[in-house]
Each structure stands twice: as structure tokens, then as C-alpha cells.
C-alpha atoms as a PDB file:
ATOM      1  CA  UNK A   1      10.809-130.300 166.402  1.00  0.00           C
ATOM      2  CA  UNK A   2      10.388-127.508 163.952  1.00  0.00           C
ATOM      3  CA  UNK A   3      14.338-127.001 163.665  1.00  0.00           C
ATOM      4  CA  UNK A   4      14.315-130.967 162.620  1.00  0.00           C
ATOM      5  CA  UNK A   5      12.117-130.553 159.767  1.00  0.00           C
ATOM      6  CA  UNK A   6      13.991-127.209 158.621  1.00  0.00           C
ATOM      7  CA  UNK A   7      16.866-129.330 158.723  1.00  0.00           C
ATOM      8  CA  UNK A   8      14.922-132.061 157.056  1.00  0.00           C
ATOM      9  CA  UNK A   9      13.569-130.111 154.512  1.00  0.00           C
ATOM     10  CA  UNK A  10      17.181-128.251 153.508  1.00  0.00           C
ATOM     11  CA  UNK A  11      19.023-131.780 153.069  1.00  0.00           C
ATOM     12  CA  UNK A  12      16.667-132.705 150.883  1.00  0.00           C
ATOM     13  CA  UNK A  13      16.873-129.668 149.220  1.00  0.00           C
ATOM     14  CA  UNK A  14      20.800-130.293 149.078  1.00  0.00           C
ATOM     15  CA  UNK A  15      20.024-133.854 147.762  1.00  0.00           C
ATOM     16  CA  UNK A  16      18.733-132.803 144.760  1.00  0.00           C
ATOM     17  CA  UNK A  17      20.752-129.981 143.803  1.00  0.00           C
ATOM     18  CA  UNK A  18      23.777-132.135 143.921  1.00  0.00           C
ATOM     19  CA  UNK A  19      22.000-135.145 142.403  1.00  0.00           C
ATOM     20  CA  UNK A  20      20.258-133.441 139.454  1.00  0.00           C
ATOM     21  CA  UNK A  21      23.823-133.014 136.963  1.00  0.00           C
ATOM     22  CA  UNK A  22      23.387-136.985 137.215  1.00  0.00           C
ATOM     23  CA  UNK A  23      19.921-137.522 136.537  1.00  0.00           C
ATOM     24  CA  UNK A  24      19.925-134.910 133.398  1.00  0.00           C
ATOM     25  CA  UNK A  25      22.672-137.504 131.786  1.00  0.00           C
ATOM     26  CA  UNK A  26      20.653-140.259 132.130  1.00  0.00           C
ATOM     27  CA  UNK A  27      17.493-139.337 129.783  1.00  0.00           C
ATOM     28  CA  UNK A  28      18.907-140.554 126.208  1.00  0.00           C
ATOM     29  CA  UNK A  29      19.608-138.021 124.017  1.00  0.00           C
ATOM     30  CA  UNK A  30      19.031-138.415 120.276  1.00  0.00           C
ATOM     31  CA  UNK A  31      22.593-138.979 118.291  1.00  0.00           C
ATOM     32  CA  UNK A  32      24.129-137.094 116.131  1.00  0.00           C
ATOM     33  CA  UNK A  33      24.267-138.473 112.683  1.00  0.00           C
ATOM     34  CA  UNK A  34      27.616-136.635 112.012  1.00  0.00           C
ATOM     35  CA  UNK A  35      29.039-134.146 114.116  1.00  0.00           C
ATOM     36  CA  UNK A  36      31.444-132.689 111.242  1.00  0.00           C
ATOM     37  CA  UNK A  37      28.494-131.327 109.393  1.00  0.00           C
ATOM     38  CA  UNK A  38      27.279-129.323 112.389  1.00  0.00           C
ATOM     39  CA  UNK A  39      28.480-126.081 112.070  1.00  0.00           C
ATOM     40  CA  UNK A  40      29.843-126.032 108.499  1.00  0.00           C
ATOM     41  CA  UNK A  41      27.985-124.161 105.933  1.00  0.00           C
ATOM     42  CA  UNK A  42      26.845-125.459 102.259  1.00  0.00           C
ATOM     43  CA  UNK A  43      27.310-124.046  99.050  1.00  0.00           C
ATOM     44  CA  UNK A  44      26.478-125.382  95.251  1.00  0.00           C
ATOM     45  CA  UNK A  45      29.596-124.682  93.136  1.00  0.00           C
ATOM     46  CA  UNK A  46      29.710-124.018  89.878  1.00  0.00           C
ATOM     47  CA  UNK A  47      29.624-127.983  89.160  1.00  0.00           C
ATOM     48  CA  UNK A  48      26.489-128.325  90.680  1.00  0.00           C
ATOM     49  CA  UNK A  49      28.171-129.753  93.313  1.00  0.00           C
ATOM     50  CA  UNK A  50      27.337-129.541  97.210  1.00  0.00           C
ATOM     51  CA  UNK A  51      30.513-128.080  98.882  1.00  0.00           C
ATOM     52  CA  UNK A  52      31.050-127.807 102.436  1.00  0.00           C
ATOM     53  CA  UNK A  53      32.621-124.042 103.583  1.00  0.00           C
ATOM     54  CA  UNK A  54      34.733-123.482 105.999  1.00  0.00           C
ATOM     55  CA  UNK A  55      36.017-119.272 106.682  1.00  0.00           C
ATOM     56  CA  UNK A  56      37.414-119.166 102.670  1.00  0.00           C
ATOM     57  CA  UNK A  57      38.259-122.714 102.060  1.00  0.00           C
ATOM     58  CA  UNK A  58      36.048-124.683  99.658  1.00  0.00           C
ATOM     59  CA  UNK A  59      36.148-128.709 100.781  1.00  0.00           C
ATOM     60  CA  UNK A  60      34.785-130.704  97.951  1.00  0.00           C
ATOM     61  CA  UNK A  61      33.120-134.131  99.139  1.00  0.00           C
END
């Protein structure tokens, strides 16, 4: 009886570690408003302008 409930205990154990990558996708996760800005870095330019940088490059929007 004890060997049952080991084995009991380590399927359910099992269960969850192979079931939890599907659960964490469910919860809803808040969306990104626009994933181009996300790692780009702002500058004001000598117009007054906000420009996005990128390494050297200046993109004007």
C-alpha cells in the first residue's frame, strides 16, 4: 500500500510538471501597444523633434 501512494503521489507530481507550460499560456497577458518601440531608444533632434535611434542611424517619424 505505501508503494501505491509513492507511486500515486510521483504521477501527480509528473502531471503537473508537464501540464504547467500550458496553464502559464492561458492567464491573458496584457498587449503590447507596439512592439517596434520596445527596445529602440529616443532622442529630441535639433528640430525638436522625437527621433527613434537605432546603433548610429537617426529614423525620423
Amino acid at each position: 500500500m505505501p508503494t501505491q501512494i509513492t507511486g500515486l503521489i510521483l504521477l501527480l507530481g509528473l502531471m503537473l510538471f508537464a501540464l504547467y507550460p500550458l496553464m502559464k499560456k492561458r492567464r491573458k497577458s496584457k498587449p503590447r501597444v507596439d512592439t517596434d518601440t520596445r527596445n529602440a531608444n529616443y532622442a529630441i533632434n535639433a528640430d525638436g523633434k522625437l527621433e527613434r535611434i537605432r546603433g548610429n542611424s537617426f529614423i525620423n517619424d
